[in-house]
Protein backbone atom coordinates (compact mmCIF):
# COMPACT_ATOMS: atom_id res chain seq x y z
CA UNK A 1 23.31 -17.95 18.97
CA UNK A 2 27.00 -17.11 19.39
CA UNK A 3 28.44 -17.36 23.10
CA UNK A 4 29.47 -14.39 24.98
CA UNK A 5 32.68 -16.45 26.03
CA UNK A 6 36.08 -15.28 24.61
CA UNK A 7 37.39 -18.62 24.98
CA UNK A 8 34.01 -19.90 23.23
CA UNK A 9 34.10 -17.80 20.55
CA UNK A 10 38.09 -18.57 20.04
CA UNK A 11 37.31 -21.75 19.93
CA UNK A 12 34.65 -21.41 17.42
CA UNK A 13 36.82 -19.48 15.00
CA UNK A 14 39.35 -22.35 15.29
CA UNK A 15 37.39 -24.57 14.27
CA UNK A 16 36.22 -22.68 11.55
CA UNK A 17 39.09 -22.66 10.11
CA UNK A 18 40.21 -25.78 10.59
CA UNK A 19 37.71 -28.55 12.04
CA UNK A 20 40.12 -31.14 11.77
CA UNK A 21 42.27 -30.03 14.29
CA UNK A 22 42.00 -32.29 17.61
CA UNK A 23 41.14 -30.85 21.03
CA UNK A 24 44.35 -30.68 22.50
CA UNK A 25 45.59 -28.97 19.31
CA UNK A 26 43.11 -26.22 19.73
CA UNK A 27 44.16 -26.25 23.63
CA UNK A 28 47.50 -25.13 22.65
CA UNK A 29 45.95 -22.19 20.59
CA UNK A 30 43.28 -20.83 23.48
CA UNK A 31 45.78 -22.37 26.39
CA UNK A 32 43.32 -24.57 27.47
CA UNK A 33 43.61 -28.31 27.82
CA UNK A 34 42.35 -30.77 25.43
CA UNK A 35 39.86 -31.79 28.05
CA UNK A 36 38.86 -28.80 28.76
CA UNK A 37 38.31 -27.21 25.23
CA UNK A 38 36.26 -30.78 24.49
CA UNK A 39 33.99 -30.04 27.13
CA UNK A 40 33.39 -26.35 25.96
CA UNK A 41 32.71 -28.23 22.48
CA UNK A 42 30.36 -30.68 23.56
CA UNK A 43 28.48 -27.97 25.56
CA UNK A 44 28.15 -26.01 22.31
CA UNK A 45 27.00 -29.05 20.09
CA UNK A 46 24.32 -29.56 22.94
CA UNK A 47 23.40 -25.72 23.07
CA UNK A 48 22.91 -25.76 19.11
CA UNK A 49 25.45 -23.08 18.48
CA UNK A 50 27.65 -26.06 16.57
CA UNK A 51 25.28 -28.03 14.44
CA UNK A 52 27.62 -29.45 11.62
CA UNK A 53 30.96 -29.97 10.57
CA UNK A 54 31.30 -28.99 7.18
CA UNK A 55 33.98 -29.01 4.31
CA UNK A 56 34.55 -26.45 1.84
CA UNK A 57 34.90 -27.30 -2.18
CA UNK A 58 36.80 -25.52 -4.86
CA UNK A 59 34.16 -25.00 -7.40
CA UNK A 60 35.10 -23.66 -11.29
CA UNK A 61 32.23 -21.14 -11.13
CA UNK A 62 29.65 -19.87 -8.61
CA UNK A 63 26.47 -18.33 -9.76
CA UNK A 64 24.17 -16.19 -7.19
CA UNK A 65 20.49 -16.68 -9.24
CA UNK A 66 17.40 -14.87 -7.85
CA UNK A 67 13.99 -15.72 -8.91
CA UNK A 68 10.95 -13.84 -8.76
CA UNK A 69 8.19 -15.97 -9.01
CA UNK A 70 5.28 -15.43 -11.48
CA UNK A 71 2.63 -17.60 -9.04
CA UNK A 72 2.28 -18.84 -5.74
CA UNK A 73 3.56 -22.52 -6.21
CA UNK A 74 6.28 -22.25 -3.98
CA UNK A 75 6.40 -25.95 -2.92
CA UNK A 76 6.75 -27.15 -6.65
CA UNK A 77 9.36 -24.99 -7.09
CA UNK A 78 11.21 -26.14 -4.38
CA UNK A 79 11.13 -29.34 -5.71
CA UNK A 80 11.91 -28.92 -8.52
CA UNK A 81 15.33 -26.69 -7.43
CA UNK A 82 16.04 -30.24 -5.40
CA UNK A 83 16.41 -32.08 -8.56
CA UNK A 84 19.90 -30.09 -9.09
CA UNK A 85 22.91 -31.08 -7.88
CA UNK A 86 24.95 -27.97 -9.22
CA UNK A 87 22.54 -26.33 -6.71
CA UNK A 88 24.16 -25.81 -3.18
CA UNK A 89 21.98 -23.86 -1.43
CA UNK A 90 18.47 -22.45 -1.82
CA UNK A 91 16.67 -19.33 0.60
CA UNK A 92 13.54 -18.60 0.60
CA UNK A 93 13.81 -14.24 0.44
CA UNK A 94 11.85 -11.23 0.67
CA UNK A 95 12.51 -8.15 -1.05
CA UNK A 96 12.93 -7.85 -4.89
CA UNK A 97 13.11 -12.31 -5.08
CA UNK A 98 11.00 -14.46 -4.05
CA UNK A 99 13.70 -17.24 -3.97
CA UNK A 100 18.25 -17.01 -3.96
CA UNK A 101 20.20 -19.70 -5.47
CA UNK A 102 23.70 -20.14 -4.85
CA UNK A 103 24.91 -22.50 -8.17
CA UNK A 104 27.67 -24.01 -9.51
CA UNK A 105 26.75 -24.69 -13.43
CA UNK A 106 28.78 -25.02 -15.77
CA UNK A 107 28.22 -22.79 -18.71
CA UNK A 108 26.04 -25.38 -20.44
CA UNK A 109 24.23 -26.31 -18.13
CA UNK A 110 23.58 -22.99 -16.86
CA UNK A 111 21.96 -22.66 -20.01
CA UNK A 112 20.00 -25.74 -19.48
CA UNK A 113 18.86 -24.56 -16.26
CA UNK A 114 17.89 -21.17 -17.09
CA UNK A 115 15.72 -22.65 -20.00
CA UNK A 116 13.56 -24.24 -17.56
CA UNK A 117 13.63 -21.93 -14.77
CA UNK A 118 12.15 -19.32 -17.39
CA UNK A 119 8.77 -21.70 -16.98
CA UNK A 120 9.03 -20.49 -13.37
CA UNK A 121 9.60 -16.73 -13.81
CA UNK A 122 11.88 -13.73 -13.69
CA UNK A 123 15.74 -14.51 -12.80
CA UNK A 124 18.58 -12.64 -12.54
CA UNK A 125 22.07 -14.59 -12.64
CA UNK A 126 25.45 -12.66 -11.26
CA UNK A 127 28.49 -14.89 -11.94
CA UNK A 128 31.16 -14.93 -9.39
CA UNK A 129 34.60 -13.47 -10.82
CA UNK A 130 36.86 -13.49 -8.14
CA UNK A 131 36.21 -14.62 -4.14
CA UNK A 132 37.65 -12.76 -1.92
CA UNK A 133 38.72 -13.77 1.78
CA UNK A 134 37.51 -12.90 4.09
CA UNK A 135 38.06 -13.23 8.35
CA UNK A 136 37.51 -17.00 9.41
């Protein structure tokens, strides 16, 4: 849950942007001292509201892949999406998909994948164009 402090949630888009920066770096930004703005961190690591520090990868193509499932073996297919590297993230959904893969195949091994996930069900792949940017 996001904090209701400015300062907090300052700090949070800071870091967001830029994890690497130190504490007193991020002091100078919220005009706060280092100590101070560590504290705030560790109290937000404790609270859960910082779980991870994360980095972000340029990847040659993105593919958003929703599966609609022709049976109930859900935990099968989970591991059997585990098996893929190219996969970064998995969801669990409702709605029209059972399932939401966020990919990054190349365009053979798309092919590969989509061979086998055919065994599985219905997909749907949208490849990613262009990202846009958007507010850290």
């Amino acid at each position: 849950m996001l904090p209701n402090d400015p300062i907090d949630l300052k700090i949070l888009k800071i870091l967001k942007t830029d994890s690497r920066l130190s504490n007193k770096e991020i002091g100078k930004l919220v005009h706060r001292t280092g100590q101070a703005v560590g504290s705030r961190i560790a109290r937000m690591q404790d609270e859960g509201t910082i779980q991870k520090y994360t980095i972000t990868l340029q990847h040659q193509s993105t593919q958003f892949i929703r599966v609609m499932m022709q049976n109930n073996e859900f935990e099968q297919f989970e591991a059997f999406i585990a098996q893929f590297e190219s996969i970064e993230s998995c969801y669990k959904v409702c709605g029209s998909a059972c399932y939401m893969l966020v990919a990054h195949f190349d365009s053979h091994a798309i092919n590969l994948f989509i061979e086998q996930l055919s065994e599985w069900g219905q997909y749907s792949v949208d490849s990613v164009v262009r990202a846009i940017e958007t507010q850290p």
